[in-house]
N, C-alpha and C. Protein backbone atom coordinates (compact mmCIF):
# COMPACT_ATOMS: atom_id res chain seq x y z
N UNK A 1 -24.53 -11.02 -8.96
CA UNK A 1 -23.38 -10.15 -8.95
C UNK A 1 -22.67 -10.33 -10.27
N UNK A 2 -22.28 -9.07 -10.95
CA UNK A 2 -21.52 -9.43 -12.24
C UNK A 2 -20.00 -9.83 -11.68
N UNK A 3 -19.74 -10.28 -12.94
CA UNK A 3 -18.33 -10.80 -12.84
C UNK A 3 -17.44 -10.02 -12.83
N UNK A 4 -17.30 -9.45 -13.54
CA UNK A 4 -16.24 -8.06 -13.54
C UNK A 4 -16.82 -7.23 -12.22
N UNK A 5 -17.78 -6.69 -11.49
CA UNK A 5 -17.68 -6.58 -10.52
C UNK A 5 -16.93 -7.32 -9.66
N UNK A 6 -17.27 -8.37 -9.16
CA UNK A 6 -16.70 -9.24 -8.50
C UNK A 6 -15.40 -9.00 -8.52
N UNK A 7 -14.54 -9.54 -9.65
CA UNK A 7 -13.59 -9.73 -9.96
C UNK A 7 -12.46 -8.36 -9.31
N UNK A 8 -13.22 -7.45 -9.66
CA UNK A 8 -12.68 -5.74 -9.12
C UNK A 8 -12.38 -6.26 -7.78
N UNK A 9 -13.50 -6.38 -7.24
CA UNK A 9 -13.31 -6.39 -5.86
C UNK A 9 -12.04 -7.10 -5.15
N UNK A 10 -12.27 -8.41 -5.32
CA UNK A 10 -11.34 -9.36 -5.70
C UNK A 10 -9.87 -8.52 -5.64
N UNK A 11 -9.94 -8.35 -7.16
CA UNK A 11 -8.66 -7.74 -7.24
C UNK A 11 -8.06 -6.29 -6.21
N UNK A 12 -9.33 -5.94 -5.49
CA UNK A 12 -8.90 -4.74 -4.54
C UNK A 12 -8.52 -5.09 -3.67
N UNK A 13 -9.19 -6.30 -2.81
CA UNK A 13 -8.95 -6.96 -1.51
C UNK A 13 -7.67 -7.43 -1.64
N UNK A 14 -7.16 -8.18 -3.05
CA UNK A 14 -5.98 -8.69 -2.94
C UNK A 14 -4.39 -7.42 -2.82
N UNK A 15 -4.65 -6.66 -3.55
CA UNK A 15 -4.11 -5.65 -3.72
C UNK A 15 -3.57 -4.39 -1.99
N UNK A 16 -4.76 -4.38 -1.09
CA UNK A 16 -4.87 -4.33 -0.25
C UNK A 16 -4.10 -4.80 0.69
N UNK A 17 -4.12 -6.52 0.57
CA UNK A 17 -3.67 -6.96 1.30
C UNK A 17 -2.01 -7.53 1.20
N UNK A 18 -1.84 -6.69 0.00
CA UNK A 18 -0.46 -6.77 -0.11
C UNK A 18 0.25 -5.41 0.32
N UNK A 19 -0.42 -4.30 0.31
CA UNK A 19 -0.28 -3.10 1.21
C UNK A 19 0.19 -3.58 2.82
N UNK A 20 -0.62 -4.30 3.08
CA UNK A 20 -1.04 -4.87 4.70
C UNK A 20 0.36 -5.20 4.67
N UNK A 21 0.71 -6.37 3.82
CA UNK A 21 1.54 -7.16 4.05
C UNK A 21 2.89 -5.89 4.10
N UNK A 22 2.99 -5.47 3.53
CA UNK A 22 4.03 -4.24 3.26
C UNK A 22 4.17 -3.30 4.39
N UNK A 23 3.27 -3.19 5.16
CA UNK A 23 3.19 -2.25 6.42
C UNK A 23 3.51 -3.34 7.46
N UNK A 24 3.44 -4.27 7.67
CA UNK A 24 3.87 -5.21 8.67
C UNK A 24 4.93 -5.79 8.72
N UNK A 25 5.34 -5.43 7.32
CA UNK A 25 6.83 -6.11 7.21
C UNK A 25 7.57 -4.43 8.01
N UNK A 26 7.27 -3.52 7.68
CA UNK A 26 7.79 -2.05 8.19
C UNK A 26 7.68 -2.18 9.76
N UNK A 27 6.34 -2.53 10.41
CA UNK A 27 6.00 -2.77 11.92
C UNK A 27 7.31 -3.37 12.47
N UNK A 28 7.14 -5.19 11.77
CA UNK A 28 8.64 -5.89 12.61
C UNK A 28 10.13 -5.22 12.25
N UNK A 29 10.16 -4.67 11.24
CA UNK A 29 11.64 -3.90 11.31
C UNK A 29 11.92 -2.67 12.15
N UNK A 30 10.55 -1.77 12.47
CA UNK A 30 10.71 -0.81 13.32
C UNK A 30 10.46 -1.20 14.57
N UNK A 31 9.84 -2.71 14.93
CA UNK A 31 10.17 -2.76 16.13
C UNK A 31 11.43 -3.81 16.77
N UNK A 32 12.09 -4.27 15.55
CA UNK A 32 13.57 -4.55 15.79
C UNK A 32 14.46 -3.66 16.50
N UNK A 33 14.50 -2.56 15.25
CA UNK A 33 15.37 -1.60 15.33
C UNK A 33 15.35 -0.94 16.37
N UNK A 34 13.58 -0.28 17.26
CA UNK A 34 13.72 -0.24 18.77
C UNK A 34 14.05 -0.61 19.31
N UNK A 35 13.87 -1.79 19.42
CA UNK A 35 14.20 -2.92 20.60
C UNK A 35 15.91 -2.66 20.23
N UNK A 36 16.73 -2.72 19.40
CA UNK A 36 17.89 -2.64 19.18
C UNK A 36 18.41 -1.19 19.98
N UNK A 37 17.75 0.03 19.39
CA UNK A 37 17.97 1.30 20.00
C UNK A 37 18.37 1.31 21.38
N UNK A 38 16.95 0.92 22.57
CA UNK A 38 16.89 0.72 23.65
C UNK A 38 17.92 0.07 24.49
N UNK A 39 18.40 -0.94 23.65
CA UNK A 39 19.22 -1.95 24.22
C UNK A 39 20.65 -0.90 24.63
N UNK A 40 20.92 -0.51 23.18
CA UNK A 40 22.47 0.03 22.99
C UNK A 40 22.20 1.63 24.13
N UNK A 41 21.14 2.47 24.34
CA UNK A 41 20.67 3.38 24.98
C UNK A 41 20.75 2.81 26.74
N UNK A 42 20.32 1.52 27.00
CA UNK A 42 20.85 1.08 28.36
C UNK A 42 22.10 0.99 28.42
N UNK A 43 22.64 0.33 27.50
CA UNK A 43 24.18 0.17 27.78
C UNK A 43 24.85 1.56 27.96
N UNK A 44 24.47 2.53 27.42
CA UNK A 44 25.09 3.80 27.31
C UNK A 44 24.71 4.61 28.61
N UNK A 45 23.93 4.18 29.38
CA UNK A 45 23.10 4.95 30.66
C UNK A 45 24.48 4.89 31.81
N UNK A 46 24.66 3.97 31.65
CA UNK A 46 25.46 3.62 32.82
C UNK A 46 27.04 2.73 33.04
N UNK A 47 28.09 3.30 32.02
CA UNK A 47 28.55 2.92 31.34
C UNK A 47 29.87 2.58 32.63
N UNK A 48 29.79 2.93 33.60
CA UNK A 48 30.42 2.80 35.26
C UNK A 48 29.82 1.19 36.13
N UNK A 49 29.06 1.20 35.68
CA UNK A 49 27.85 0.30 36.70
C UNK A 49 29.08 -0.95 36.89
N UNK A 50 29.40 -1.75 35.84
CA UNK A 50 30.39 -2.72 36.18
C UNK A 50 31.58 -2.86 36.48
N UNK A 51 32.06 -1.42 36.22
CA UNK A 51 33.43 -1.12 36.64
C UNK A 51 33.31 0.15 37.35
N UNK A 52 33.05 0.15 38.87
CA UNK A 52 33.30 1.55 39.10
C UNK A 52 34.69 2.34 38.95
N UNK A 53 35.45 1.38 38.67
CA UNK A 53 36.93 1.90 38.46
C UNK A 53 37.16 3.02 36.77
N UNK A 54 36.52 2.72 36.21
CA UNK A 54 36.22 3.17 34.71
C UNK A 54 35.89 4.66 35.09
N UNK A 55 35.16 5.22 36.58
CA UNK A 55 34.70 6.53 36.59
C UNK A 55 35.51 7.59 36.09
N UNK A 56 36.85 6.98 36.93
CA UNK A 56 38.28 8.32 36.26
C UNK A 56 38.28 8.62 34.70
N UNK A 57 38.11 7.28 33.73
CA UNK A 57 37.96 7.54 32.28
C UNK A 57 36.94 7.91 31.25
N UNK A 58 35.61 8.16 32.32
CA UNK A 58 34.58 8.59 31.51
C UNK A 58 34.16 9.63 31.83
N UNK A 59 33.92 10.51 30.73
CA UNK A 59 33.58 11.66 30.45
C UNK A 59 31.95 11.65 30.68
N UNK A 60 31.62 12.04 31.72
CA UNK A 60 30.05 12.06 32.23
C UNK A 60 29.22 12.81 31.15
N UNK A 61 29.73 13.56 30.59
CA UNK A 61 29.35 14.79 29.71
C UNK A 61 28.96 14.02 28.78
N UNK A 62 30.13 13.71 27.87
CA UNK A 62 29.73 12.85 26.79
C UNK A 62 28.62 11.55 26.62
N UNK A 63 28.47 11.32 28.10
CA UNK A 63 27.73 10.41 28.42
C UNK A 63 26.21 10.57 28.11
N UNK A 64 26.46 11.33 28.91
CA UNK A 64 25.17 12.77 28.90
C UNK A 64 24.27 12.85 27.50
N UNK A 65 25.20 13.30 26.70
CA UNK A 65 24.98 14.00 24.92
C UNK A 65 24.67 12.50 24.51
N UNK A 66 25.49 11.40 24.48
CA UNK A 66 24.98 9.99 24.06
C UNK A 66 23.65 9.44 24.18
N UNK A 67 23.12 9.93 25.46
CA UNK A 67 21.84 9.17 26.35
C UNK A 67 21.10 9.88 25.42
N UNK A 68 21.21 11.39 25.39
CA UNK A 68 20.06 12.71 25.19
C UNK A 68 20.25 12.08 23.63
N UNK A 69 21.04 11.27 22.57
CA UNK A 69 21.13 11.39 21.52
C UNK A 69 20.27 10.03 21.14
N UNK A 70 20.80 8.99 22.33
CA UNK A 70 19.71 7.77 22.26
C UNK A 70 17.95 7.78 22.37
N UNK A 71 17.95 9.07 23.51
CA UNK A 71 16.83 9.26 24.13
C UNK A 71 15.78 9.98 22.47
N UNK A 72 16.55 10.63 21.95
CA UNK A 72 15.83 11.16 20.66
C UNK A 72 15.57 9.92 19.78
N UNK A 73 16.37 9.32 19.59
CA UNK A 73 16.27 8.07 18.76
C UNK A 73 15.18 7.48 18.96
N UNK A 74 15.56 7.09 19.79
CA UNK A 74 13.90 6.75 20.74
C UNK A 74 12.92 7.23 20.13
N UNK A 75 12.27 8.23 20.61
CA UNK A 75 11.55 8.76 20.38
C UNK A 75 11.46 8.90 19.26
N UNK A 76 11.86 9.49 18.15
CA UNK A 76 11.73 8.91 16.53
C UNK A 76 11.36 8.35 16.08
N UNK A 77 12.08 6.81 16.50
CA UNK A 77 11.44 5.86 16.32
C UNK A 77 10.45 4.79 16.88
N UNK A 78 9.23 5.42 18.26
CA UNK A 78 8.16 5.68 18.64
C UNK A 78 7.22 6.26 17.43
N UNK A 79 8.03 7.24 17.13
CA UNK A 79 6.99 7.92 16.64
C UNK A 79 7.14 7.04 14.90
N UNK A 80 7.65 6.87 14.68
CA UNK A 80 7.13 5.99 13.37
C UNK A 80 7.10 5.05 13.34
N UNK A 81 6.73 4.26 14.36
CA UNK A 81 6.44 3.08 14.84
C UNK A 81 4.75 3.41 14.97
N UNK A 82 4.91 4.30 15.71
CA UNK A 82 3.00 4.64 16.14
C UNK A 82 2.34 5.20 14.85
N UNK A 83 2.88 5.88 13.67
CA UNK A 83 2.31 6.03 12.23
C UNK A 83 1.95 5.07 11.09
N UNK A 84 2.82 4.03 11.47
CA UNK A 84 2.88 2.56 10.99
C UNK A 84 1.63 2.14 11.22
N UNK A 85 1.47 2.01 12.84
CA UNK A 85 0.44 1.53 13.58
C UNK A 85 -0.74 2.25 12.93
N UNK A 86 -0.62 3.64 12.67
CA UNK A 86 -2.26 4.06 12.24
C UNK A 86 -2.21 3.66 10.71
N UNK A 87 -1.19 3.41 9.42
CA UNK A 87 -1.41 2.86 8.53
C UNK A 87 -2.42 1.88 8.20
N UNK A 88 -1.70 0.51 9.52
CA UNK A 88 -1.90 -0.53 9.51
C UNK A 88 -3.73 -0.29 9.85
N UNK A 89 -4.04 0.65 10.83
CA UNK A 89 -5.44 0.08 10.81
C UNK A 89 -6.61 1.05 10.05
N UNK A 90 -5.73 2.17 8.90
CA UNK A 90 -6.19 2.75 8.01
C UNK A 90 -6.46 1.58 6.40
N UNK A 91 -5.45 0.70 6.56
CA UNK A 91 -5.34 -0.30 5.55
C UNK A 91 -6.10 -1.80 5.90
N UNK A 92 -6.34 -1.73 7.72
CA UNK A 92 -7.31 -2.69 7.77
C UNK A 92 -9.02 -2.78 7.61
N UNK A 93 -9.15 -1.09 8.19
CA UNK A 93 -10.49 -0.75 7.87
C UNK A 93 -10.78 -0.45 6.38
N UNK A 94 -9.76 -0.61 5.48
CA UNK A 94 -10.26 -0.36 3.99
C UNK A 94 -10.58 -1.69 3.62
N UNK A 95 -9.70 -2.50 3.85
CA UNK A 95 -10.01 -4.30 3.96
C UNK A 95 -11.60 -4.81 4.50
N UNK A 96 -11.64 -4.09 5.22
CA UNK A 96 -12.58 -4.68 5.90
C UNK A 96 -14.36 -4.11 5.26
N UNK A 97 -14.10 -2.61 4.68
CA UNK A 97 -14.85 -2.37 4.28
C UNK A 97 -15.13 -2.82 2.65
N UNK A 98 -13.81 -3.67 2.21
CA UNK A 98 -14.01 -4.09 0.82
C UNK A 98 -14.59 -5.55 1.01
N UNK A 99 -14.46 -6.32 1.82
CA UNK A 99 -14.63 -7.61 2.26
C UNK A 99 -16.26 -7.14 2.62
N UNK A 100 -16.78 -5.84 3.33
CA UNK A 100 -18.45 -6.04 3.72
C UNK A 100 -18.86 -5.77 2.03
N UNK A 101 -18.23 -4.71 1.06
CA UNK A 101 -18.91 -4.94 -0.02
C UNK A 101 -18.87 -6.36 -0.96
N UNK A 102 -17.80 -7.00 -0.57
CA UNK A 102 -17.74 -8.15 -1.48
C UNK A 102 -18.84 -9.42 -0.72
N UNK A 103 -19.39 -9.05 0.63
CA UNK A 103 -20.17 -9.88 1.69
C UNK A 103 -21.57 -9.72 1.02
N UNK A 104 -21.90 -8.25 0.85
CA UNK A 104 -23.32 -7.93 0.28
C UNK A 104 -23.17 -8.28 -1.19
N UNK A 105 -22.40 -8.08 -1.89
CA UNK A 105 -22.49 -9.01 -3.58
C UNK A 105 -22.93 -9.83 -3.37
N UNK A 106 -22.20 -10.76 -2.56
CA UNK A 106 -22.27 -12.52 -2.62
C UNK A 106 -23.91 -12.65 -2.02
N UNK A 107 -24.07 -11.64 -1.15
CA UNK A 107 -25.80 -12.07 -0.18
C UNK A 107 -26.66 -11.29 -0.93
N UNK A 108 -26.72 -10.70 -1.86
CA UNK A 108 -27.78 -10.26 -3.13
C UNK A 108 -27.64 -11.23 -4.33
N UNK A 109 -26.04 -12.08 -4.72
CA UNK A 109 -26.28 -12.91 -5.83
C UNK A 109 -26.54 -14.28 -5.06
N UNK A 110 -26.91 -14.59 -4.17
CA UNK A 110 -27.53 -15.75 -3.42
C UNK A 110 -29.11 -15.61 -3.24
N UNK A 111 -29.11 -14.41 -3.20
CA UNK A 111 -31.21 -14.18 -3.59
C UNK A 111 -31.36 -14.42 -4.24
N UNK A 112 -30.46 -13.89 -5.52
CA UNK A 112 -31.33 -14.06 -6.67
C UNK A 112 -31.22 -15.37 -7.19
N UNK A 113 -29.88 -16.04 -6.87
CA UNK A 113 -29.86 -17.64 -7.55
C UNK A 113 -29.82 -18.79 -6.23
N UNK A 114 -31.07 -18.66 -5.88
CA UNK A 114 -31.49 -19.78 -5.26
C UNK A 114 -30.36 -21.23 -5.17
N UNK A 115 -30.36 -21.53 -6.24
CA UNK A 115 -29.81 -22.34 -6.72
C UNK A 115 -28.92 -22.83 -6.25
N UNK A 116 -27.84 -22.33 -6.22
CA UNK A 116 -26.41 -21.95 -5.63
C UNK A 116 -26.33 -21.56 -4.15
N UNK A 117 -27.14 -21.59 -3.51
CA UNK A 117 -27.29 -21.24 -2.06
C UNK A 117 -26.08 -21.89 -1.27
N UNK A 118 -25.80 -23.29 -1.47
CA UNK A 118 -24.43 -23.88 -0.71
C UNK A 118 -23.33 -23.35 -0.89
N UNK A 119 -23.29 -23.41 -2.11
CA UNK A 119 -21.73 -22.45 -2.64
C UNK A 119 -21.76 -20.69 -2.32
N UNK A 120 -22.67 -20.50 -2.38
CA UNK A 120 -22.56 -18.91 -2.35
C UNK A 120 -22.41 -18.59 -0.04
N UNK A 121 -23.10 -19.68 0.33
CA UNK A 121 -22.75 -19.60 1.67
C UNK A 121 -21.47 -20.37 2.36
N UNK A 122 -20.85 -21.24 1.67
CA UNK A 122 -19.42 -21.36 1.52
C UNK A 122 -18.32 -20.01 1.14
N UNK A 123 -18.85 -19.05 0.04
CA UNK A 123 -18.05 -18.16 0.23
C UNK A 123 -18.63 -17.40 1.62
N UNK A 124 -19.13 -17.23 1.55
CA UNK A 124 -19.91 -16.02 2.34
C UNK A 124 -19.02 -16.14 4.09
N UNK A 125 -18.96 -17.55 4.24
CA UNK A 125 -18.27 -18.15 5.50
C UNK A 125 -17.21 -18.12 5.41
N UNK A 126 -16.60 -17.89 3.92
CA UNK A 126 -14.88 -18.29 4.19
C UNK A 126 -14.89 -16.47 4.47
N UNK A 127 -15.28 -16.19 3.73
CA UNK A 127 -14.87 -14.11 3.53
C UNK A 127 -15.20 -14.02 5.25
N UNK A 128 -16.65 -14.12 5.68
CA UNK A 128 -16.50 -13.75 7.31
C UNK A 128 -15.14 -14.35 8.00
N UNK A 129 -14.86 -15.73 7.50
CA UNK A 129 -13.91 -15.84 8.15
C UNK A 129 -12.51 -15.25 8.02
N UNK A 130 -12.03 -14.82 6.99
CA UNK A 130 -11.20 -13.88 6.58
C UNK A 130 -11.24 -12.52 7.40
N UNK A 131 -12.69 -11.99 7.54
CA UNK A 131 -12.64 -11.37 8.29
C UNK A 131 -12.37 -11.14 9.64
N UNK A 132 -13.08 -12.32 10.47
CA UNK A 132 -12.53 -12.64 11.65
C UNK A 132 -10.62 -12.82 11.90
N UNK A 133 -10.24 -13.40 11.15
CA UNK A 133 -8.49 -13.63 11.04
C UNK A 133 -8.12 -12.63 11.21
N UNK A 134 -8.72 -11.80 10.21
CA UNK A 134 -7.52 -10.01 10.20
C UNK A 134 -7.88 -9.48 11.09
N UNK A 135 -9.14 -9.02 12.24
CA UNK A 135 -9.68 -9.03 13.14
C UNK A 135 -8.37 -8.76 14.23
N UNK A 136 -8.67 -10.41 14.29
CA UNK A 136 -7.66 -11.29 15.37
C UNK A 136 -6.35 -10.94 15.42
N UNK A 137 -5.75 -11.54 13.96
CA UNK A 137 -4.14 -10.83 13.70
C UNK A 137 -4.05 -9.08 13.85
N UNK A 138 -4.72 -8.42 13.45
CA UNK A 138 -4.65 -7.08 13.88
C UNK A 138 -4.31 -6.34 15.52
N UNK A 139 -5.46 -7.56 15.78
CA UNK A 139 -5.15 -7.14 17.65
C UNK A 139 -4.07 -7.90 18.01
N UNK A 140 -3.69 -8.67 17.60
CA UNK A 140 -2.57 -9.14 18.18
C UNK A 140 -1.10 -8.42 17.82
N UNK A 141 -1.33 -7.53 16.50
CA UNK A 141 -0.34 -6.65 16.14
C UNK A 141 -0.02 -5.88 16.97
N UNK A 142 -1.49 -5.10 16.85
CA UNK A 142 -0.94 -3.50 18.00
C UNK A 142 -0.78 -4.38 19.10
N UNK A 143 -1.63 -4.99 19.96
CA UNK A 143 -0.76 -5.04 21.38
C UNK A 143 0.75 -5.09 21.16
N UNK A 144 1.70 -6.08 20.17
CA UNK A 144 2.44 -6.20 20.23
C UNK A 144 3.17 -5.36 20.00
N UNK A 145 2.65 -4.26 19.05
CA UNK A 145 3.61 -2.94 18.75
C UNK A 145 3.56 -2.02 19.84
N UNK A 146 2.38 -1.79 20.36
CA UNK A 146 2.22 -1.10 21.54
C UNK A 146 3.26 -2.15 22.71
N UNK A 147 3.10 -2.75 22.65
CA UNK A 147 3.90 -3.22 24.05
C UNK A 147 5.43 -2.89 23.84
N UNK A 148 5.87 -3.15 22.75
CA UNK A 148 7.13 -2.49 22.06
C UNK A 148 7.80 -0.94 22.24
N UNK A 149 6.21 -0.19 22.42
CA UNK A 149 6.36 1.53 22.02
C UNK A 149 6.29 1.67 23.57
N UNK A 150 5.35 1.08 24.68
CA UNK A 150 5.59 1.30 26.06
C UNK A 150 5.52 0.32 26.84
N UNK A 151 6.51 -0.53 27.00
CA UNK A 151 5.81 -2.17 27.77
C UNK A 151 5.53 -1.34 29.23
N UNK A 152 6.00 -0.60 29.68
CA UNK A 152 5.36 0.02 31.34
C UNK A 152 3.86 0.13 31.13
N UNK A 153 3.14 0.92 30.36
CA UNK A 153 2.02 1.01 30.03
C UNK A 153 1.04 0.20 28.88
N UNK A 154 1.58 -0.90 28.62
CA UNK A 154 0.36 -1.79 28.52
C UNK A 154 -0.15 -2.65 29.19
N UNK A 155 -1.19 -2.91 29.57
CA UNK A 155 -2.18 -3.78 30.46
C UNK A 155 -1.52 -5.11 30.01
N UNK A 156 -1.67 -5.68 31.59
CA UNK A 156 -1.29 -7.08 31.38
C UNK A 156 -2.62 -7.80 31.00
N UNK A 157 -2.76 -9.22 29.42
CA UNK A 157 -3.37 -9.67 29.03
C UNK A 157 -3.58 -10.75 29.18
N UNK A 158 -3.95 -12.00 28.52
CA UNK A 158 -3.85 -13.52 28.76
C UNK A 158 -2.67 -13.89 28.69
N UNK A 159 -2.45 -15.15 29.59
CA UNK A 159 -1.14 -15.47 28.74
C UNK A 159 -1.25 -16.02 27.15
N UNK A 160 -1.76 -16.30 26.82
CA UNK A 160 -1.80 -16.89 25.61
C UNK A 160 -2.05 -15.45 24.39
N UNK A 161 -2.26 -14.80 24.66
CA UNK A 161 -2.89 -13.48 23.78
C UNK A 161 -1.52 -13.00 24.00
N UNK A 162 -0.66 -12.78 24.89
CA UNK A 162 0.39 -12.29 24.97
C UNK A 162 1.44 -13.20 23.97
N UNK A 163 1.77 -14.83 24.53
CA UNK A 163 2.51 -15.65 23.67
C UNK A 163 2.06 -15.64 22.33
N UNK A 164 0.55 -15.31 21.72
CA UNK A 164 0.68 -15.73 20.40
C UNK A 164 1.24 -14.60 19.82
N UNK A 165 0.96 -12.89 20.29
CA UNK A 165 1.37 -12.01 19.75
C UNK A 165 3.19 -11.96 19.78
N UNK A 166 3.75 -13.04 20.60
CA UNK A 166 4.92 -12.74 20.57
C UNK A 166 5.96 -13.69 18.96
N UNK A 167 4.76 -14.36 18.60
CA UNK A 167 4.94 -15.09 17.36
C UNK A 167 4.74 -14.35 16.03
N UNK A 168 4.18 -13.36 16.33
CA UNK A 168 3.95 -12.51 14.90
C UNK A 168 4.83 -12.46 14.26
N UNK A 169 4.42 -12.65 12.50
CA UNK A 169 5.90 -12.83 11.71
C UNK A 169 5.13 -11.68 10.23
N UNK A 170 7.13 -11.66 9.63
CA UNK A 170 5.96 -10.21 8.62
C UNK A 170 5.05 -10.31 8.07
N UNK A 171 4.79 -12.22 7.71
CA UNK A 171 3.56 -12.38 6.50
C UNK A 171 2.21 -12.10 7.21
N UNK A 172 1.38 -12.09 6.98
CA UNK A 172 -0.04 -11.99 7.11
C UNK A 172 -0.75 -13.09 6.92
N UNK A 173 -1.07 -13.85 7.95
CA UNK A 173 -1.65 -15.10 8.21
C UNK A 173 -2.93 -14.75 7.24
N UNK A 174 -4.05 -13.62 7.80
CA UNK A 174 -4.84 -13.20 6.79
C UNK A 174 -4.50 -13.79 4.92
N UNK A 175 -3.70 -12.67 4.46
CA UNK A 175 -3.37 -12.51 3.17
C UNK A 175 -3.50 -14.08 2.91
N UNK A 176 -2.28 -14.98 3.79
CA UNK A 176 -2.52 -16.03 3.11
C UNK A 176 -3.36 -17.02 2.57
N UNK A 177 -4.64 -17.02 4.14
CA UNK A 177 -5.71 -17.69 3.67
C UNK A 177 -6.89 -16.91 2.60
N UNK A 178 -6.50 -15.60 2.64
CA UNK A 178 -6.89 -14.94 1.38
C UNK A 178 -6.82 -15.65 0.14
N UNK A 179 -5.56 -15.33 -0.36
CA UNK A 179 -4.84 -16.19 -1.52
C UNK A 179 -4.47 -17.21 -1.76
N UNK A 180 -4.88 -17.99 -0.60
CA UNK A 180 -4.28 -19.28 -0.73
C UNK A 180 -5.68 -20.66 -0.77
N UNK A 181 -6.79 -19.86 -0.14
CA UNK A 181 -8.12 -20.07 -0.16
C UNK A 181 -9.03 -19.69 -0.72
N UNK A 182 -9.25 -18.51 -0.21
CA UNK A 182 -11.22 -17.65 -0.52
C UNK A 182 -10.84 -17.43 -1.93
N UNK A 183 -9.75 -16.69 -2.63
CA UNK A 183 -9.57 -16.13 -3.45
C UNK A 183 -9.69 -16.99 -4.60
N UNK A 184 -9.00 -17.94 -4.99
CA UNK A 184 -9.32 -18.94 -5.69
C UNK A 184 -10.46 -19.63 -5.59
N UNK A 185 -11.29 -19.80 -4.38
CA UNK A 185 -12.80 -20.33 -4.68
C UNK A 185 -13.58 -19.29 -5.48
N UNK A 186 -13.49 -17.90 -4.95
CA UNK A 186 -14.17 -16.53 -5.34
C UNK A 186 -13.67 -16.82 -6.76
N UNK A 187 -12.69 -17.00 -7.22
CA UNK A 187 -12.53 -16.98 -8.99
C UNK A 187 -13.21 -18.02 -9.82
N UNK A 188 -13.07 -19.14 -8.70
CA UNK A 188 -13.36 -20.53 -9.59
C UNK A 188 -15.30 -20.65 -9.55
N UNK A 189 -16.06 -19.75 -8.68
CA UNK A 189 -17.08 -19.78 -8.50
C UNK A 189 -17.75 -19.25 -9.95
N UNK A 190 -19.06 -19.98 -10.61
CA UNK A 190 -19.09 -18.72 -11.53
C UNK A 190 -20.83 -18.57 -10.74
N UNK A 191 -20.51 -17.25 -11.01
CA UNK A 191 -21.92 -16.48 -10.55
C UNK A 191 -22.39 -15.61 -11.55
């Protein structure tokens, strides 16, 4: 594999995965801000419930226009919550398809240099494993965004698949062992 090939690649995957990182930081703020919406949209549903005495002072009407104004909100921000969501796995399948070309470099410059067979299957294992991570963190995204956009309608999962997705944070566990690992072996390798 040439170097400047390589290196491209490299530099795409990384590039990529700072996209990733940029769309996930958008995911947890839009699903703050739901979760925030919803909240202030219950409170507004039923604004009597603890005081039925309050009925004489509230304007049902206005109540009304509030809910129907929350209820849009809502929905808004569903809906760019769920565009996010197709970003995210428009930007994972580009990842993923730069990671199988950077998989076949590394398993054509391991034919040809014998030699190097340990090291070149050291990368080869860290990149699958990179792959597997974003995989993993991915599904653990959408459920979590999906459970966000309809918790009535998502399937109940493991507990543990449920608790880890409830840990998701904006960075990208991926990215990091990207850059913080493969990426620097992939540079320091010479092939």
């Amino acid at each position: 594999m040439g170097g400047s090939k390589r290196n491209s690649l490299i530099s795409k995957i990384t590039d990529e995965f700072k996209r990733l990182e940029e769309i996930l930081n958008d995911i947890q703020s839009s699903i703050i801000f739901l979760e925030s919406l919803r909240r202030r949209a219950e409170k507004a549903e039923n604004p009597i419930e603890k005081d039925p005495a309050l009925l004489n002072y509230v304007n049902l009407a206005t109540v009304n226009r509030v809910v129907a104004s929350f209820s849009l909100s809502i929905a808004n921000s569903v809906e760019k919550l769920s565009n996010e969501v197709s970003k995210l796995l428009t930007e994972t399948a580009s990842i993923l398809r730069l990671l199988d070309s950077l998989t076949e470099e590394l398993q054509e410059a391991c034919r040809n240099q014998m030699q190097n067979f340990v090291v070149f299957n050291e990368l080869i294992l860290a990149v699958d494993e990179v792959r597997e991570v974003l995989i993993q963190e991915m599904d653990l995204t959408c459920y979590s965004t999906c459970l966000h956009i309809s918790p009535t309608l998502v399937p109940p999962v493991a507990l543990a698949f449920h608790l880890a997705s409830s840990y998701l944070s904006e960075r990208s566990v991926t990215f990091s062992l990207w850059r913080d690992e493969v990426s620097p072996m992939l540079s320091a390798c010479k092939i």
